[in-house]
Protein backbone atom coordinates (compact mmCIF):
# COMPACT_ATOMS: atom_id res chain seq x y z
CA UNK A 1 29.90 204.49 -82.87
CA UNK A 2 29.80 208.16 -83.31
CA UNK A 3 31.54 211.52 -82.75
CA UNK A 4 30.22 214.65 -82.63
CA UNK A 5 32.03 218.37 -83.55
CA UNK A 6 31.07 222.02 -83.19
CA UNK A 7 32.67 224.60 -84.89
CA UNK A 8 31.31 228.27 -85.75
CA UNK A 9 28.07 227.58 -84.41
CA UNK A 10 27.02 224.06 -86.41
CA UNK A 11 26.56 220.99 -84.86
CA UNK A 12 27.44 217.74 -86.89
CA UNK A 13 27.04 214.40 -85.44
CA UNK A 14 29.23 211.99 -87.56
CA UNK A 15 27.58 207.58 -87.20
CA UNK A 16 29.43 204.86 -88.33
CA UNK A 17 28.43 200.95 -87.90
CA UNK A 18 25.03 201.38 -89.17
CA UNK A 19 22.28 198.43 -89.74
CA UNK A 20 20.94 198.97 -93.22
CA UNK A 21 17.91 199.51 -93.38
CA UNK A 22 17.80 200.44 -89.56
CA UNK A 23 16.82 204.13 -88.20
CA UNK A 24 17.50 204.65 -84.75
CA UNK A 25 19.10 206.08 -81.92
CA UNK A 26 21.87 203.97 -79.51
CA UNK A 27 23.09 206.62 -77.65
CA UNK A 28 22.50 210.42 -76.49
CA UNK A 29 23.21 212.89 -78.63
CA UNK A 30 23.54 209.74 -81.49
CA UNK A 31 21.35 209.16 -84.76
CA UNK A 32 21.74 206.21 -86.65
CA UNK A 33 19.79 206.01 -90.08
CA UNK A 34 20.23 204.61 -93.57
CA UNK A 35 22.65 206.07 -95.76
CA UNK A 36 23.93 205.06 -98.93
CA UNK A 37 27.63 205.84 -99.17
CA UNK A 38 30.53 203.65 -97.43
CA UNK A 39 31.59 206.88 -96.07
CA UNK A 40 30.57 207.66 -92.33
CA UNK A 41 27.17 210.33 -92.82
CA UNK A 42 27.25 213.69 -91.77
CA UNK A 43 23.80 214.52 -90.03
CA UNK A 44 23.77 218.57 -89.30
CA UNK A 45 21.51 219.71 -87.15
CA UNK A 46 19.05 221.08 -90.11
CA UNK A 47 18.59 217.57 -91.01
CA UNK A 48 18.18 216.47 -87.33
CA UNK A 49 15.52 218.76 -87.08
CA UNK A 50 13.90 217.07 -90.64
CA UNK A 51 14.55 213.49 -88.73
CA UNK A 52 12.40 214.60 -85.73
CA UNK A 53 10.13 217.12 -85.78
CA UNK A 54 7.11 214.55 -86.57
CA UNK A 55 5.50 213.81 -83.49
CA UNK A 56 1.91 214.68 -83.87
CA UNK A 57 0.86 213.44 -80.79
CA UNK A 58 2.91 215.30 -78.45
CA UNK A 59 4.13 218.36 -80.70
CA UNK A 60 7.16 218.52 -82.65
CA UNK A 61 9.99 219.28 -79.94
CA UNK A 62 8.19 216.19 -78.51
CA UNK A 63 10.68 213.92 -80.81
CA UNK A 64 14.12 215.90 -80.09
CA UNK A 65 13.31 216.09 -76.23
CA UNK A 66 12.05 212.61 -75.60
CA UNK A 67 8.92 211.38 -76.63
CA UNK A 68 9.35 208.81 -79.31
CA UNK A 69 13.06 209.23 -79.16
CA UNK A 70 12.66 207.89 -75.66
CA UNK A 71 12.12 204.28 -76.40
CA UNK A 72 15.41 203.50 -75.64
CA UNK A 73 15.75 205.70 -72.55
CA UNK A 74 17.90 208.29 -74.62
CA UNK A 75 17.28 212.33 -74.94
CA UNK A 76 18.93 214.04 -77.86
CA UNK A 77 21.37 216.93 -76.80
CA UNK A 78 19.77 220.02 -74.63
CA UNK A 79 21.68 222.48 -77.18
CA UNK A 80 18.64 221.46 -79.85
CA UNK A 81 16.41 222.24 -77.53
CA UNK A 82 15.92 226.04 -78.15
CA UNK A 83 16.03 225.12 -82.19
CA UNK A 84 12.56 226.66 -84.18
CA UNK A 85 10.83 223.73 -85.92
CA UNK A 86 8.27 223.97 -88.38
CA UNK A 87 6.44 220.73 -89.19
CA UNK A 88 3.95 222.21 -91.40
CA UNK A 89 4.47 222.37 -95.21
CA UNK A 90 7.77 221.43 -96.40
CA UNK A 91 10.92 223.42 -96.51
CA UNK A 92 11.43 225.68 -99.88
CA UNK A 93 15.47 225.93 -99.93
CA UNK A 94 16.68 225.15 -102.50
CA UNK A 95 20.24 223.29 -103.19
CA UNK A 96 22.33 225.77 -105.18
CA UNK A 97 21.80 223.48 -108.58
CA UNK A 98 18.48 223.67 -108.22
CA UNK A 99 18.27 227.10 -107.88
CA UNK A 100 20.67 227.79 -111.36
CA UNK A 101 18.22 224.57 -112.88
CA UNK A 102 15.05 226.75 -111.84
CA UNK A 103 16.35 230.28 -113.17
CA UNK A 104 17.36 228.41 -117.01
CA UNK A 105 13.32 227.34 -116.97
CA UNK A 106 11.58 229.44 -119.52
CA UNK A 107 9.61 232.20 -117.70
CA UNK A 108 6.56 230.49 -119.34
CA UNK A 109 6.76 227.02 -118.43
CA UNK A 110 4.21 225.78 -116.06
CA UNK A 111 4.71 224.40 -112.45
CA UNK A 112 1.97 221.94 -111.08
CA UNK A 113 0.33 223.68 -108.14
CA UNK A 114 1.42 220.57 -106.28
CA UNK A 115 5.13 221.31 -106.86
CA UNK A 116 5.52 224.89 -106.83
CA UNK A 117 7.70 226.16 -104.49
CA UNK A 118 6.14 229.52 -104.74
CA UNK A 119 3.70 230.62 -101.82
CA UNK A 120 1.45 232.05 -103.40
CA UNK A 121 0.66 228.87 -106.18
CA UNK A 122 1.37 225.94 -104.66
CA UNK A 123 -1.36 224.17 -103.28
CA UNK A 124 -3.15 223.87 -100.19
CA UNK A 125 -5.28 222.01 -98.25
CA UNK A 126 -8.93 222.90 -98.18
CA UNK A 127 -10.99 220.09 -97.75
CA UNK A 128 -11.26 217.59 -94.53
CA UNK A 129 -9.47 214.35 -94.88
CA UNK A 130 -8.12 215.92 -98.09
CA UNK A 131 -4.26 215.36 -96.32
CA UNK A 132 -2.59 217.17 -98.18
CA UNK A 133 -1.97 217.47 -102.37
CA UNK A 134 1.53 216.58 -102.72
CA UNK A 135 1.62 213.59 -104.96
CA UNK A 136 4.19 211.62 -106.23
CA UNK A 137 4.06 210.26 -109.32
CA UNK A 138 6.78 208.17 -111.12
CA UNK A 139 8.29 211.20 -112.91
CA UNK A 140 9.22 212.83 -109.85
CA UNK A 141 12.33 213.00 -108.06
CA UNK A 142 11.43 211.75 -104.52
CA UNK A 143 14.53 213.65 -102.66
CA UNK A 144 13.11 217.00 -104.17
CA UNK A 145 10.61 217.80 -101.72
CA UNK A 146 10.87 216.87 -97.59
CA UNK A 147 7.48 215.45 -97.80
CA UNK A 148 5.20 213.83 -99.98
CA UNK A 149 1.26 213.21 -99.51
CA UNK A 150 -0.35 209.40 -100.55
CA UNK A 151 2.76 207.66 -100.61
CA UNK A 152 1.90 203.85 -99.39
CA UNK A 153 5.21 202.08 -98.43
CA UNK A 154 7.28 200.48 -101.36
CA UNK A 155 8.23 196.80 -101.15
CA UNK A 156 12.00 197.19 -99.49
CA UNK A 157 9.71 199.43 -96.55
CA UNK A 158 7.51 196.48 -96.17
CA UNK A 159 9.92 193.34 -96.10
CA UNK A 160 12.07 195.62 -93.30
CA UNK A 161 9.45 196.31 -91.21
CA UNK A 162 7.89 192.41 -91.34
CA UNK A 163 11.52 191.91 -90.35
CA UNK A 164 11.21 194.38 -87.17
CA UNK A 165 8.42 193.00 -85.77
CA UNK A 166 9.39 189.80 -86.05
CA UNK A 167 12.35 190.53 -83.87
CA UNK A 168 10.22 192.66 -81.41
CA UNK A 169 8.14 189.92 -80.83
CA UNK A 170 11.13 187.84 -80.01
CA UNK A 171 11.84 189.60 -77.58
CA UNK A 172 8.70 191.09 -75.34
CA UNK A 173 8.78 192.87 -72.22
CA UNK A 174 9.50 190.57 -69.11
CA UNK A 175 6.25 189.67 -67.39
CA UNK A 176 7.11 191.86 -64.12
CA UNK A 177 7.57 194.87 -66.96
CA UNK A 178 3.98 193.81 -68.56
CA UNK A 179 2.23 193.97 -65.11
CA UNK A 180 4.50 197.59 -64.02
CA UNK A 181 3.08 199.08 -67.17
CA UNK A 182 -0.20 198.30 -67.30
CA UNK A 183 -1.73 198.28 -63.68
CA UNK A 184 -0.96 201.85 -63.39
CA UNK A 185 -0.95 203.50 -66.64
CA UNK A 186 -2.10 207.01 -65.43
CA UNK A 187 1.34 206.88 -63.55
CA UNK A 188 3.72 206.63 -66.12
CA UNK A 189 1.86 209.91 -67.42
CA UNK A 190 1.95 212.11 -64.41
CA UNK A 191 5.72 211.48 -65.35
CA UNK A 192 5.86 212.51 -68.27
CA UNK A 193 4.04 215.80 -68.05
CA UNK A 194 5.78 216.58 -64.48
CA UNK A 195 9.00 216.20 -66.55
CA UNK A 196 7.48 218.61 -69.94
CA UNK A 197 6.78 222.63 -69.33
CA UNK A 198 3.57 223.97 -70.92
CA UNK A 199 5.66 225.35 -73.58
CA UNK A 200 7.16 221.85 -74.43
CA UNK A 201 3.40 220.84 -76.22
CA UNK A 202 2.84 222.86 -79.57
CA UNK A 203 -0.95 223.82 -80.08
CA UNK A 204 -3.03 221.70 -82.35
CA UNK A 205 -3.86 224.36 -85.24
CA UNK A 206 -5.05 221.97 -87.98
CA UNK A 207 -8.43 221.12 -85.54
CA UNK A 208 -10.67 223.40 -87.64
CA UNK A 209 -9.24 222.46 -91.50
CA UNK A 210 -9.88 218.85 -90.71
CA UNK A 211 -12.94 219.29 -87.71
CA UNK A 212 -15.30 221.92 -89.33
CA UNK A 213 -17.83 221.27 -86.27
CA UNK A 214 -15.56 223.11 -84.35
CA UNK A 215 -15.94 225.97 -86.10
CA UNK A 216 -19.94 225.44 -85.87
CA UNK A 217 -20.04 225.03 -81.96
CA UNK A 218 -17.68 227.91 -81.32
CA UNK A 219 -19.37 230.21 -83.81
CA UNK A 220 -21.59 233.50 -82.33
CA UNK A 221 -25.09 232.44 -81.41
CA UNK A 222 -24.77 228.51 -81.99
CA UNK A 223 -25.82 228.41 -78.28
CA UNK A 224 -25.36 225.87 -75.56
CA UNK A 225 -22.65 223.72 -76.58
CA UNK A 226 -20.63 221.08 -74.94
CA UNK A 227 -17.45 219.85 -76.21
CA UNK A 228 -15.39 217.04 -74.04
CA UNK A 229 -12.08 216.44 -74.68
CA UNK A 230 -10.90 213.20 -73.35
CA UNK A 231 -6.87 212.85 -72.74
CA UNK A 232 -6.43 216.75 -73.07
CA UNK A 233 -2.83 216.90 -71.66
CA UNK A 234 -1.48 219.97 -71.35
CA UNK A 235 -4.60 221.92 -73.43
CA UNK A 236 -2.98 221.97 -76.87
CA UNK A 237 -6.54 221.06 -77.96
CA UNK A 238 -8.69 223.09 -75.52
CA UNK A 239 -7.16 225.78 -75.63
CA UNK A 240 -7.00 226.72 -79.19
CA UNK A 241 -10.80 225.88 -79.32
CA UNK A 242 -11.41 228.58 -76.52
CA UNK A 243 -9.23 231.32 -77.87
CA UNK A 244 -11.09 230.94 -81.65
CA UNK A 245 -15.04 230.72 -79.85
CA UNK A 246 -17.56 233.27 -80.35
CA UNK A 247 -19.96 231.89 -78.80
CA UNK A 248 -20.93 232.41 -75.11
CA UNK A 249 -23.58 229.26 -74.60
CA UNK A 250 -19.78 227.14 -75.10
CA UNK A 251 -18.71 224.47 -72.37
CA UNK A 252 -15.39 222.67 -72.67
CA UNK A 253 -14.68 220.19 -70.84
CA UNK A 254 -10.64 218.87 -70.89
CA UNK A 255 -10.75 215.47 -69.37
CA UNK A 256 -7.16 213.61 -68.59
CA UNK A 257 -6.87 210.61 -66.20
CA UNK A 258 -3.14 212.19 -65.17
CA UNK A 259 -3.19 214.46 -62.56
CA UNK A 260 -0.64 216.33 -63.73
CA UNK A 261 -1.40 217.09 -66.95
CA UNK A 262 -4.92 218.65 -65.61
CA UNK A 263 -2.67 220.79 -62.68
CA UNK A 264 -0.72 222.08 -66.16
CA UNK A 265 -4.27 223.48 -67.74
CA UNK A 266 -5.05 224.97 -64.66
CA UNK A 267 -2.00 226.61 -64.43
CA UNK A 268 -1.91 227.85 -67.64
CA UNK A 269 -2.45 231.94 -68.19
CA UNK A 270 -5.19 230.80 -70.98
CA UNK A 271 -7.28 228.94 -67.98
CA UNK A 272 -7.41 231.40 -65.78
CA UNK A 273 -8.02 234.12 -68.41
CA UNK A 274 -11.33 232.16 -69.81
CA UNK A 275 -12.58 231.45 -65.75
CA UNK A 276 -12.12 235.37 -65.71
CA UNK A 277 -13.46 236.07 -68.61
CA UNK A 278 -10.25 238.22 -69.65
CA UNK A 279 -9.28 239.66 -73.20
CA UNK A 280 -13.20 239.30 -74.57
CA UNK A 281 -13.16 235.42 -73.87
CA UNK A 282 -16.49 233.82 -74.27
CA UNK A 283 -17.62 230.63 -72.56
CA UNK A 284 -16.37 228.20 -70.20
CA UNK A 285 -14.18 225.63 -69.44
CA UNK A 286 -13.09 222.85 -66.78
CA UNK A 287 -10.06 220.71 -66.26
CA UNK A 288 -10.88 217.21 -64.35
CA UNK A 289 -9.43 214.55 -63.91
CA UNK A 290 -11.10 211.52 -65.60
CA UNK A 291 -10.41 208.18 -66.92
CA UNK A 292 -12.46 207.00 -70.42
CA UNK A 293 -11.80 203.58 -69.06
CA UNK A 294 -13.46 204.03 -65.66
CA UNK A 295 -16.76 203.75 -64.28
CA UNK A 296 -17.92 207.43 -63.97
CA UNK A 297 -18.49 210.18 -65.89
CA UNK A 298 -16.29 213.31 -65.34
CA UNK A 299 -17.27 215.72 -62.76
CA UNK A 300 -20.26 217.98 -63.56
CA UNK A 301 -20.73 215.89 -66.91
CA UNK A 302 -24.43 213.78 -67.21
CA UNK A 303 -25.52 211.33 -69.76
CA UNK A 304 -26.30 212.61 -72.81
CA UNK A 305 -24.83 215.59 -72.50
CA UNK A 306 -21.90 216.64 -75.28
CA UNK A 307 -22.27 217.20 -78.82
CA UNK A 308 -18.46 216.49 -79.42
CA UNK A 309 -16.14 214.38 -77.79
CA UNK A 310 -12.36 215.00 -79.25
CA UNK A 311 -9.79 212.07 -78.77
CA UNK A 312 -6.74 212.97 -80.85
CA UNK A 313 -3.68 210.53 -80.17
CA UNK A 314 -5.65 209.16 -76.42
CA UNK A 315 -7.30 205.65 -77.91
CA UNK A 316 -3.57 204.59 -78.53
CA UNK A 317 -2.55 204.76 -74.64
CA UNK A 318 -5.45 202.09 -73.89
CA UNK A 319 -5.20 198.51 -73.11
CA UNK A 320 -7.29 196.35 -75.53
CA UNK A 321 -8.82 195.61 -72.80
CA UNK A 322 -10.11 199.02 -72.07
CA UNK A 323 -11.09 199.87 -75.27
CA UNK A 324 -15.15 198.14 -74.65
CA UNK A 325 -15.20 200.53 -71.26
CA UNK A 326 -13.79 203.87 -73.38
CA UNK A 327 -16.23 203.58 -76.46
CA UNK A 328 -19.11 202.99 -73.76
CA UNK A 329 -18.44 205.89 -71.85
CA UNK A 330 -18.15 208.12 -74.94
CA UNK A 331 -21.65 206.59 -75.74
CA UNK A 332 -23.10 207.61 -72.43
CA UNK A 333 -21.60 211.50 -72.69
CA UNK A 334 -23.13 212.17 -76.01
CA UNK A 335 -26.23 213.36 -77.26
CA UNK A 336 -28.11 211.79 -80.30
CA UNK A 337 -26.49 213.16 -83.32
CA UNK A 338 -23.15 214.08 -81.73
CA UNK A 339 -20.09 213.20 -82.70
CA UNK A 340 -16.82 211.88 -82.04
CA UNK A 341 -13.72 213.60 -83.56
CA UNK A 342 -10.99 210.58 -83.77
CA UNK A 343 -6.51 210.91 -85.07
CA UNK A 344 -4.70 208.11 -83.77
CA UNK A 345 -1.81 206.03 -84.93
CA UNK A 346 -1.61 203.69 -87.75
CA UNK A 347 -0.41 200.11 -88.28
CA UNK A 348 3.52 200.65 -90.00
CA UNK A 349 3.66 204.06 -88.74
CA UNK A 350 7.43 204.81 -88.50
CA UNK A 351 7.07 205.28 -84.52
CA UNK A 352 5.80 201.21 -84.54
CA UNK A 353 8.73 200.25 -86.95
CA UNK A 354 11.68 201.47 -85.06
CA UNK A 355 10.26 199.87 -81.33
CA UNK A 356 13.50 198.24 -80.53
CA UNK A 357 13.75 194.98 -78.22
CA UNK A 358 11.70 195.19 -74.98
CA UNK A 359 8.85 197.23 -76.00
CA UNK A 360 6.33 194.62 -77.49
CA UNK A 361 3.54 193.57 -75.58
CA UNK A 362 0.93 192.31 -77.54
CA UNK A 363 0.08 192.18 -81.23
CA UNK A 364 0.66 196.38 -82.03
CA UNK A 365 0.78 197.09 -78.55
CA UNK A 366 4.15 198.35 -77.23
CA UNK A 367 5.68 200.27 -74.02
CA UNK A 368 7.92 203.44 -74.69
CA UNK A 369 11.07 204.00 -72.89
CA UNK A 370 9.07 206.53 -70.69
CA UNK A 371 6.51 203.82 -69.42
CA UNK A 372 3.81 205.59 -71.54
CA UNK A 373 2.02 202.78 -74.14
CA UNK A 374 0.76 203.25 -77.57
CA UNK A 375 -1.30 201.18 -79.96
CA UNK A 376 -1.37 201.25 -83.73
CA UNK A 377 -4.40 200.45 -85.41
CA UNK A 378 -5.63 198.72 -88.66
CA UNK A 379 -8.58 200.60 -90.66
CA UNK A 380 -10.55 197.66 -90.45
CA UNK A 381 -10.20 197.49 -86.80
CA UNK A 382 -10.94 200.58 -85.59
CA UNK A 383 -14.30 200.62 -88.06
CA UNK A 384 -15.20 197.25 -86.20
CA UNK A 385 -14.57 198.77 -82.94
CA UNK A 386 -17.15 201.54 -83.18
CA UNK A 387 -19.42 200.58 -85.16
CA UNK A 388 -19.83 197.13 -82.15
CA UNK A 389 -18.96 194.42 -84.79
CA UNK A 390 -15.12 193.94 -82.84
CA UNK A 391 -16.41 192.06 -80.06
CA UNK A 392 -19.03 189.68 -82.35
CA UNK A 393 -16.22 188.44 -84.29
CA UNK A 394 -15.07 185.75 -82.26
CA UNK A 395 -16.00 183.98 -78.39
CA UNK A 396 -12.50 184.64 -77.84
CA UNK A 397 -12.92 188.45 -78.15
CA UNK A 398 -14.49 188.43 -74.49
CA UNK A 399 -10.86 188.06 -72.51
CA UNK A 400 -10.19 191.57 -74.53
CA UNK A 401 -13.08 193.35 -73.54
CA UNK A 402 -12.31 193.02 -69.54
CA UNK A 403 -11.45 196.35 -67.93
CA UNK A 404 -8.65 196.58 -66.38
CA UNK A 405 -7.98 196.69 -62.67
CA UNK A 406 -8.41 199.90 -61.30
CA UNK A 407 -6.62 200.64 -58.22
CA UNK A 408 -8.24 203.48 -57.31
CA UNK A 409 -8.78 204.80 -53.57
CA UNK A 410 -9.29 202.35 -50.36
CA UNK A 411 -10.61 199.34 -53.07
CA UNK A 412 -8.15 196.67 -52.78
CA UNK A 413 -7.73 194.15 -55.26
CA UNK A 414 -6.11 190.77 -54.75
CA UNK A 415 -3.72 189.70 -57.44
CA UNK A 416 -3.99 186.13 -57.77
CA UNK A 417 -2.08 183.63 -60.25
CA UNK A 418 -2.05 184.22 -63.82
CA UNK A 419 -2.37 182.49 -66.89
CA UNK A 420 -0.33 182.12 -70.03
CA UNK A 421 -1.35 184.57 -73.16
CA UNK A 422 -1.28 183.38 -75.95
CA UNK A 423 -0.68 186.16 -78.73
CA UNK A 424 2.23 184.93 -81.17
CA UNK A 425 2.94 181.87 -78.49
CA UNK A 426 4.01 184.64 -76.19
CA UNK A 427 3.14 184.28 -72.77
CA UNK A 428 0.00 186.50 -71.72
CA UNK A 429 -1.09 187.85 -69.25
CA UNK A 430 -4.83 186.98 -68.14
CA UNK A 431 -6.41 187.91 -64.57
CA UNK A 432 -7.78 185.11 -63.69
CA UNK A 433 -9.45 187.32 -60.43
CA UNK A 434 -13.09 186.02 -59.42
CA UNK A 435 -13.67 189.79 -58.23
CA UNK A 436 -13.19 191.34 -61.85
CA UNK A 437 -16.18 192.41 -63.22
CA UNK A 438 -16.22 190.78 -66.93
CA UNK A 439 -17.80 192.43 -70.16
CA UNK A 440 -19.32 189.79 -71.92
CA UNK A 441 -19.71 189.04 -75.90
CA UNK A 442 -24.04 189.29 -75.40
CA UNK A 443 -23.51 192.28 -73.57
CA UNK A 444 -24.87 195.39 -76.47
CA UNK A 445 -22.07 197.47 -77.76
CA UNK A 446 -22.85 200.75 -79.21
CA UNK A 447 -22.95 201.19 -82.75
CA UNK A 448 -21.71 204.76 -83.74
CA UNK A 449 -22.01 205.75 -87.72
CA UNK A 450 -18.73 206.07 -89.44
CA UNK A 451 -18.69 209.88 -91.05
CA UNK A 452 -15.50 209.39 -92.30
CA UNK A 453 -12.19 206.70 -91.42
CA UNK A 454 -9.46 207.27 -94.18
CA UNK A 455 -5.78 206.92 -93.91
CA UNK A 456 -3.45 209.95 -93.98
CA UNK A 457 -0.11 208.36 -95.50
CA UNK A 458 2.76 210.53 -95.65
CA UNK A 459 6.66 210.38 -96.84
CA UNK A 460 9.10 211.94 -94.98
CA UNK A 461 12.58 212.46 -96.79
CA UNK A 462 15.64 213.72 -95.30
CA UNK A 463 16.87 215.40 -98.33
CA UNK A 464 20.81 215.26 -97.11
CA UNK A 465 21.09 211.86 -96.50
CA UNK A 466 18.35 210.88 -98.76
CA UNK A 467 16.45 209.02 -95.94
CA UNK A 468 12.77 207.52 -96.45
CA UNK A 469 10.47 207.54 -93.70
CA UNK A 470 7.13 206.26 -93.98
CA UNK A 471 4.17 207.96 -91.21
CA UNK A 472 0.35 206.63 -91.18
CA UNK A 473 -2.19 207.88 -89.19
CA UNK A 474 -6.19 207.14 -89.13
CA UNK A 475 -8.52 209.78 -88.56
CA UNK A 476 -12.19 209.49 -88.18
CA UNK A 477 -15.71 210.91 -87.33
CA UNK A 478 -18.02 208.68 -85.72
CA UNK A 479 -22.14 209.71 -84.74
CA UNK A 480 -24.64 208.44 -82.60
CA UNK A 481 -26.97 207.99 -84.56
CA UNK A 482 -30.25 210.23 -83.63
CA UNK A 483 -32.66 207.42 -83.38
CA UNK A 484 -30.25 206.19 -79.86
């Protein structure tokens, strides 16, 4: 249960009849989390804020207004909403002890660049799939800082989180709620952005620090250059790409199979300023309306034609089934030598942990309360994937690599009885439709060159309620390879 008070401006929510362990919300306007004192926790808003702002995905307000926090149908309260966040390097405020502990340090001891808390020595990223310098190392208190780089879940994190998803794989969606999700995906998505303003999605600015092809194809005189982004949203990608390029030979395309979410780009003061040419912008860009998993290519797009195709947080949304379809059609849209820039969701990511009854599907597949789905991925995996070796491991594999059924336009498709799945001895479901058009195992996959596929690990402490919160994430940069 909870209660919440407001007095001189401060908002404290108080939560009693917690799961230990468990971090979660039952109720709007109520956040349950681990705590370690038999006395009912006092969240204030500051550490609310710490709690939520981690959605990288879908910006940081994406969290307090709905996103993640949505997977139990819940908002938090509208007051947040007009809060400032800042999800970039951690907070410097100091505690009053630590302030009196800092000032008795003599002037010349030394402070690791890692753990300064002065701007202009502490340390910062400069490298790609660097992620940060931040270390923890045994000496350290782990409540000092709100975030630490390289931290790999301890042992507690790990048995808890075997623990949730054996209970979310209890108790899977119904079979009605498997089909409703996943025969219309784009649907649940015009949703979601017809319910967000522009201003809800915060602009990707770490593209360039972790992309630095970006910087090449935008740069004056790197000539014609095509850059596709596929499951652009609301531009938060796009955009920022435009407003940095020099260079006039640039084409972006922003690709999103939700209607809605292209109507918001074209709407957007930043689209029609680039069409116009406005301000000194250079180059061009469209908005269309495309699904990866489909059989075309996006309007005005030929084979062959990009040097870099962006998919930041869009591989998640797909089916396993679609995934054969996607990594073909990013295949067809590059040239030799062009690459794919890759952030998606890891396997124990905090986001996967908390997924509450109703919301499995498969194995690390899972519906949000919003209808939208998300995947979280293994290393391993996602290497196999691209690189074509997923679908040789096993006969089996060919049920996975069927696209879905796209009910698209006058095309009718007759639903006919289905089959059991059998993932965990949970019932599947498998179309068992004559008129599907199946991928098979001999059929070639590409084979894209991994650049780079690390792991970017990071802790999240509330320092307040000394709260853990483990977030993993995969990023990658895949080539066709030139001889293709």
């Amino acid at each position: 249960m909870s209660h919440r008070s407001q007095a001189e401006g401060s908002c404290t929510l108080v939560v009693t009849g917690l799961m230990p362990g468990v971090y979660y919300k039952n109720a709007p306007g109520t956040i349950c989390g681990r705590h370690g004192s038999r006395s009912p926790p006092s969240i204030s808003t500051r550490a609310l804020i710490t709690l939520y702002a981690m959605a990288p995905d879908r910006g940081a307000e994406a969290e307090m207004q709905g996103s993640d926090t949505n997977h139990d149908g819940t908002t938090l309260p509208t007051s947040l909403n007009s809060l400032s966040l800042n999800t970039d390097t951690p907070s410097d405020v100091q505690s009053p002890g630590q302030a009196t502990e800092t000032a008795s340090q003599p002037q010349s001891q030394a402070v690791p660049p890692h753990l300064s808390h002065d701007p202009t020595t502490n340390a910062k990223r400069t490298d790609p799939f660097q992620f940060g310098q931040r270390y923890l190392s045994a000496q350290d208190d782990v409540f000092e800082y709100n975030a630490w780089d390289h931290v790999a879940p301890d042992d507690d994190h790990l048995s808890f989180a075997q623990e949730q998803y054996a209970k979310q794989r209890a108790a899977p969606v119904s079979d009605f709620d498997y089909r409703r999700f996943n025969e219309h995906p784009e649907k649940w998505w015009d949703l979601f952005y017809k319910q967000k303003s522009a201003s809800f999605f915060k602009d990707r600015k770490w593209l360039v620090q972790e992309f630095p092809v970006l910087a090449d194809v935008t740069k004056e005189g790197a000539g014609d250059r095509v850059v596709l982004e596929v499951g652009a949203g609301a531009g938060n990608t796009a955009f920022p790409v435009m407003r940095m390029n020099e260079n006039e030979g640039l084409r972006v395309w922003a690709v999103d199979f939700s209607r809605r979410a292209v109507e918001t780009m074209r709407e957007a003061e930043d689209y029609a300023a680039i069409g116009e040419g406005r301000d000194g912008r250079k180059g061009q860009m469209r908005a269309e309306v495309w699904d990866v998993a489909g059989e075309e290519l996006p309007e005005g797009m030929q084979e062959g034609m990009a040097d870099v195709v962006i998919m930041i947080f869009i591989f998640s949304a797909l089916s396993p089934k679609q995934w054969a379809r996607a990594v073909r059609n990013v295949w067809r849209v590059l040239k030799p030598g062009g690459e794919v820039l890759f952030r998606d969701y890891g396997r124990g990511d905090l986001a996967q942990v908390r997924f509450k009854a109703g919301r499995w599907m498969e194995e690390n597949f899972y519906v949000r309360g919003d209808g939208t789905r998300v995947y979280f991925f293994e290393k391993e995996e996602l290497e196999s994937i691209w690189t074509g070796q997923y679908w040789l491991r096993d006969q089996d594999r060919q049920n996975r690599d069927k696209p879905e059924i796209q009910a698209k336009g006058p095309k009718v498709v007759e639903q006919k009885e289905q089959e059991p799945r059998t993932s965990d001895g949970i019932e599947d479901m498998q179309e068992t439709n004559s008129t599907i058009q199946e991928n098979t195992v001999g059929e070639a996959m590409p084979r894209f060159d991994i650049l780079n596929l690390d792991i970017d690990r990071r802790l999240i402490v509330n320092r307040q309620r000394r709260i853990k919160m483990y977030r993993c994430w995969l990023q990658g940069r895949f080539r066709k390879p030139e001889s293709s």
